[in-house]
N, C-alpha and C. Protein backbone atom coordinates (compact mmCIF):
# COMPACT_ATOMS: atom_id res chain seq x y z
N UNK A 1 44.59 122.14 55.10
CA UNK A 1 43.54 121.18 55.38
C UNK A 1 44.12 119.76 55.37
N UNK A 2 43.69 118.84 56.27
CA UNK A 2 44.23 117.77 56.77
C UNK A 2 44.00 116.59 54.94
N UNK A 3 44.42 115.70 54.71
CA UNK A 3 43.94 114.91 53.69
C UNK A 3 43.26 113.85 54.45
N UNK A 4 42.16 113.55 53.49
CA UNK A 4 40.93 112.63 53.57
C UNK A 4 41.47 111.23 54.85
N UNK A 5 42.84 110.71 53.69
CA UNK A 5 42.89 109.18 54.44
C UNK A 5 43.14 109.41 56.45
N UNK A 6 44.05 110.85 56.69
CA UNK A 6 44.21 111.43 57.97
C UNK A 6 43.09 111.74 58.83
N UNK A 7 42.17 112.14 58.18
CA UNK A 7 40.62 112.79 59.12
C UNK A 7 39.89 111.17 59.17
N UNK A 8 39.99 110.63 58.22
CA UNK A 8 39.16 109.06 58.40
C UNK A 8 39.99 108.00 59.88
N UNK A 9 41.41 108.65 59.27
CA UNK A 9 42.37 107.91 60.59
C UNK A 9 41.56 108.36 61.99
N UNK A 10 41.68 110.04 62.06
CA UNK A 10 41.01 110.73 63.55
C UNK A 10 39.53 109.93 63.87
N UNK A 11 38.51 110.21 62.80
CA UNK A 11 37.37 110.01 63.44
C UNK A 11 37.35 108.38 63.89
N UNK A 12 38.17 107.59 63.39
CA UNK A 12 38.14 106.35 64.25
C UNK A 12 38.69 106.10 65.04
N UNK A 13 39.87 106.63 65.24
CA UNK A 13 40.24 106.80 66.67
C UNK A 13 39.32 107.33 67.73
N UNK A 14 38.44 108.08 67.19
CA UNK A 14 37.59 108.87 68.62
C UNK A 14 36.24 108.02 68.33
N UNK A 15 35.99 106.89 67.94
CA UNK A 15 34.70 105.85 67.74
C UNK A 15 35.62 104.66 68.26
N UNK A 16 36.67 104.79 68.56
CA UNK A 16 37.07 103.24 68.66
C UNK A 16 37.00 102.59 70.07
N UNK A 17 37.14 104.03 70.79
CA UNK A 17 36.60 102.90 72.16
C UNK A 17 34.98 102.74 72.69
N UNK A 18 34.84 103.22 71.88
CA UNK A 18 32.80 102.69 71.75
C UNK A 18 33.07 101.42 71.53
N UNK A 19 33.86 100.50 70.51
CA UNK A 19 33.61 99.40 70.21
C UNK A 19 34.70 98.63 70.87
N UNK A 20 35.67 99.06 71.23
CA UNK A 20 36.90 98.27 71.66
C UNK A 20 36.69 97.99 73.50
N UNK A 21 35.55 99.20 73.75
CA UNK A 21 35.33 98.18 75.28
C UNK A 21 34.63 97.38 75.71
N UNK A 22 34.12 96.72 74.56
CA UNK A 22 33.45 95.30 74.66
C UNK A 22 34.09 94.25 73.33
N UNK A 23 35.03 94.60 73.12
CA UNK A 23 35.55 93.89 72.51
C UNK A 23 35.97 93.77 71.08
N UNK A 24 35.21 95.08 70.38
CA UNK A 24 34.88 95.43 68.96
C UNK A 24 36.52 95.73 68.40
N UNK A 25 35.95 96.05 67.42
CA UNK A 25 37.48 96.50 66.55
C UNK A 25 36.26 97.05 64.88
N UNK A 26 37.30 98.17 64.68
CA UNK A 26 37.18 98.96 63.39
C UNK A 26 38.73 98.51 62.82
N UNK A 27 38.05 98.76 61.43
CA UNK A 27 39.58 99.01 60.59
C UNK A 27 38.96 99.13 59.26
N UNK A 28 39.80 99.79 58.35
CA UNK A 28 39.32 100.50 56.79
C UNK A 28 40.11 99.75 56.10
N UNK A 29 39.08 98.73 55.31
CA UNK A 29 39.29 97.76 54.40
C UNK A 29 40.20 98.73 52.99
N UNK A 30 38.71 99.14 52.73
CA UNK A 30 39.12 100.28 51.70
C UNK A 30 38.93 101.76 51.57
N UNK A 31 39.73 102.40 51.25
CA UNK A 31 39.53 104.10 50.50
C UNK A 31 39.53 104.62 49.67
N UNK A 32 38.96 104.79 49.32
CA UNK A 32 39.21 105.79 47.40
C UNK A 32 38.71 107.06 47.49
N UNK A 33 39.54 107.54 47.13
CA UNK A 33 39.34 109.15 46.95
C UNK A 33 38.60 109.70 45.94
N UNK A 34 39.24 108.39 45.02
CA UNK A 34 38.63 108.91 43.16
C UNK A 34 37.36 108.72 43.31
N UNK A 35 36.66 107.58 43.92
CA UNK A 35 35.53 107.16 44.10
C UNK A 35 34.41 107.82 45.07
N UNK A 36 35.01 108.41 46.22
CA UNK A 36 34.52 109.08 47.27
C UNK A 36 34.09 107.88 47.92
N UNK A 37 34.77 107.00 48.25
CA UNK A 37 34.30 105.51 49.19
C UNK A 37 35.25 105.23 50.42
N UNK A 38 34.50 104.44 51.67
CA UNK A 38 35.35 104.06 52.05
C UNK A 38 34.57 103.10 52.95
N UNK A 39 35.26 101.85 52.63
CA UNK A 39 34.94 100.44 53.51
C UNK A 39 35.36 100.36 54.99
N UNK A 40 34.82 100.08 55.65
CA UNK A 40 34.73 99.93 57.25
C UNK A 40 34.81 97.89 57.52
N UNK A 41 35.78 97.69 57.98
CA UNK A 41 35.67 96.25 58.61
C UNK A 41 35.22 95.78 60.16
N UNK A 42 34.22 96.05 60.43
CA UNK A 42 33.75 96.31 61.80
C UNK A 42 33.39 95.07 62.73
N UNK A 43 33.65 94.50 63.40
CA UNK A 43 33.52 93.49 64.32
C UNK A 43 33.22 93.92 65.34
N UNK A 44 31.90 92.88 66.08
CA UNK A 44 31.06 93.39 66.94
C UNK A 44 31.61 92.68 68.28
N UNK A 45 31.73 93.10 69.50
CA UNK A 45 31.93 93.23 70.42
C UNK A 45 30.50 92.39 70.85
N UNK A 46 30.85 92.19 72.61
CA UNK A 46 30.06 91.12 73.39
C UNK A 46 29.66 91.97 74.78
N UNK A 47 28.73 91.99 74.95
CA UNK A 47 28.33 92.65 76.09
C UNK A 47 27.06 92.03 76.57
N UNK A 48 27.12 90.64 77.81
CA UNK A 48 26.20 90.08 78.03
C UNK A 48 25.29 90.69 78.80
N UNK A 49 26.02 91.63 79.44
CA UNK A 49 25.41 92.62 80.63
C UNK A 49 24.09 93.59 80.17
N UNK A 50 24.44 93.59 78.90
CA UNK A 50 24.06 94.95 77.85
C UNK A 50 23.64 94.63 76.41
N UNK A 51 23.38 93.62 75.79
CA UNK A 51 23.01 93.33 74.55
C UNK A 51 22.71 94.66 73.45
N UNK A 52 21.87 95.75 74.25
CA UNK A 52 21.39 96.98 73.19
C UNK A 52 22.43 98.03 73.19
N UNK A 53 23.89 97.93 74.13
CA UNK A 53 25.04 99.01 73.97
C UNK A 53 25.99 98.62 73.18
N UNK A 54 25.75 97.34 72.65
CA UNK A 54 26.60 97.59 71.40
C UNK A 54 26.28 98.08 69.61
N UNK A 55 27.00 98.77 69.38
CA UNK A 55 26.56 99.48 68.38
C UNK A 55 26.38 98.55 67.34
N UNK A 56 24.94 99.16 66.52
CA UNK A 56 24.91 98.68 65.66
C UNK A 56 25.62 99.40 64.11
N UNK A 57 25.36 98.79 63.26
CA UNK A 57 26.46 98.99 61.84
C UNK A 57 25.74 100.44 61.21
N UNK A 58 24.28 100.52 61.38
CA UNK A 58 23.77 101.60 60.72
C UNK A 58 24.44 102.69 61.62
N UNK A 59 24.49 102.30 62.87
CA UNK A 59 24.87 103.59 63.42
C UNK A 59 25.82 104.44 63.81
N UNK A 60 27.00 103.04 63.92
CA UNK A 60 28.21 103.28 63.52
C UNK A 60 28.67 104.08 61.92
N UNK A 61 27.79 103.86 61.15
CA UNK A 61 28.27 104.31 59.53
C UNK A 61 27.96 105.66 59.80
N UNK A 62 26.51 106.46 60.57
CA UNK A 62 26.15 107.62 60.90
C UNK A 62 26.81 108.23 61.74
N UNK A 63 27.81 107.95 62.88
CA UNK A 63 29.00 108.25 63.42
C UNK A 63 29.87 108.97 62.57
N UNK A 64 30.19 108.02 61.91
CA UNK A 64 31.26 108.10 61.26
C UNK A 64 31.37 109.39 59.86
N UNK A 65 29.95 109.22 59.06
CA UNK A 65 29.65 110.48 58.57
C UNK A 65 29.39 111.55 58.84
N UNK A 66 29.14 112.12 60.68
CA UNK A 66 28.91 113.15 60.98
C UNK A 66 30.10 113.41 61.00
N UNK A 67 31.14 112.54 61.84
CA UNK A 67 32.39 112.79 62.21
C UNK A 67 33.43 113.13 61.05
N UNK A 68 33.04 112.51 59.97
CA UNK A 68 33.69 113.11 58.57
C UNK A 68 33.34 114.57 58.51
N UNK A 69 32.12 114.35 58.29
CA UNK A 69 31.71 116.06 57.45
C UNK A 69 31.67 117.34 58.65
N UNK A 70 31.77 116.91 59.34
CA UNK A 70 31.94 118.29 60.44
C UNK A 70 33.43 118.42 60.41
N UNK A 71 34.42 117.63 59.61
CA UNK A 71 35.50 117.96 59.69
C UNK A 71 36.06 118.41 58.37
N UNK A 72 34.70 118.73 57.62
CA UNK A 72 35.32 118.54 56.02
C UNK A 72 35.28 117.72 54.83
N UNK A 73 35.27 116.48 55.60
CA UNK A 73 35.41 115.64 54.36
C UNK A 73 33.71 114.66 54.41
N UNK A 74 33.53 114.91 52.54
CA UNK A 74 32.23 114.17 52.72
C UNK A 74 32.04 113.18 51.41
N UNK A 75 31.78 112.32 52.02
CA UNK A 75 32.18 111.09 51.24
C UNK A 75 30.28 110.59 50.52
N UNK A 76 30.60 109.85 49.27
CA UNK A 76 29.85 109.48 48.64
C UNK A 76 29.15 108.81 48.98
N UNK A 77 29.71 107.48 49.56
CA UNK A 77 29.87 105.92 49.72
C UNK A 77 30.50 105.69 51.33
N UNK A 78 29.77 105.40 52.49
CA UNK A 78 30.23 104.98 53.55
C UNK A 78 29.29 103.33 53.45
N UNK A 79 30.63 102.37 53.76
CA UNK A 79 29.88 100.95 53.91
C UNK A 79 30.63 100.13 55.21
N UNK A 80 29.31 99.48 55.99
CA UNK A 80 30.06 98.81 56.99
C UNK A 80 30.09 97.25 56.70
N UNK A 81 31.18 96.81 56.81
CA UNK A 81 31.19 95.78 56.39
C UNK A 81 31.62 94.39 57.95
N UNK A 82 30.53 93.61 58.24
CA UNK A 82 30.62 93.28 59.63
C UNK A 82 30.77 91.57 58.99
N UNK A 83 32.14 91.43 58.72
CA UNK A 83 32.22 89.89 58.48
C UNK A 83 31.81 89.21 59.82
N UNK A 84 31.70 87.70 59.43
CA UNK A 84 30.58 86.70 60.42
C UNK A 84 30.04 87.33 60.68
N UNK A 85 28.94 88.37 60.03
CA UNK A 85 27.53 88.85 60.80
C UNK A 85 26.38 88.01 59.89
């Protein structure tokens, strides 16, 4: 079975061009294992064309927990953290 910090690596790779084709960016502030946590640094992307296709943070965090636990890993604590928001 893959370890935690590796499957958190995958499922953002396969969410990242949701946000990276308007400009977004992910990245994992923090992880803890001991804790079952893991911080998301998420910056929102610009889409004048489209204002409602960029994701929002609740839904990105629900992404991200399906995409965990259908792979195994299920975490306590998912937080998105969207500095200048």
């Amino acid at each position: 079975m893959a370890r935690p910090d590796e499957v958190i690596s995958e499922v953002l790779g396969l969410l990242e061009p949701m946000v990276t084709q308007d400009g977004g960016s992910l990245r994992v502030a923090e992880f803890s294992a001991a804790r079952s946590a893991l911080v998301i640094d998420y910056v929102k992307g610009v889409n004048e064309a489209c204002e409602s296709c960029i994701i929002d943070g609740e839904s990105l965090k629900a992404f991200i927990d399906e995409g965990l636990r259908t792979r195994g890993v299920h975490l306590s604590e998912i937080t998105i953290s969207e500095p200048g928001a």
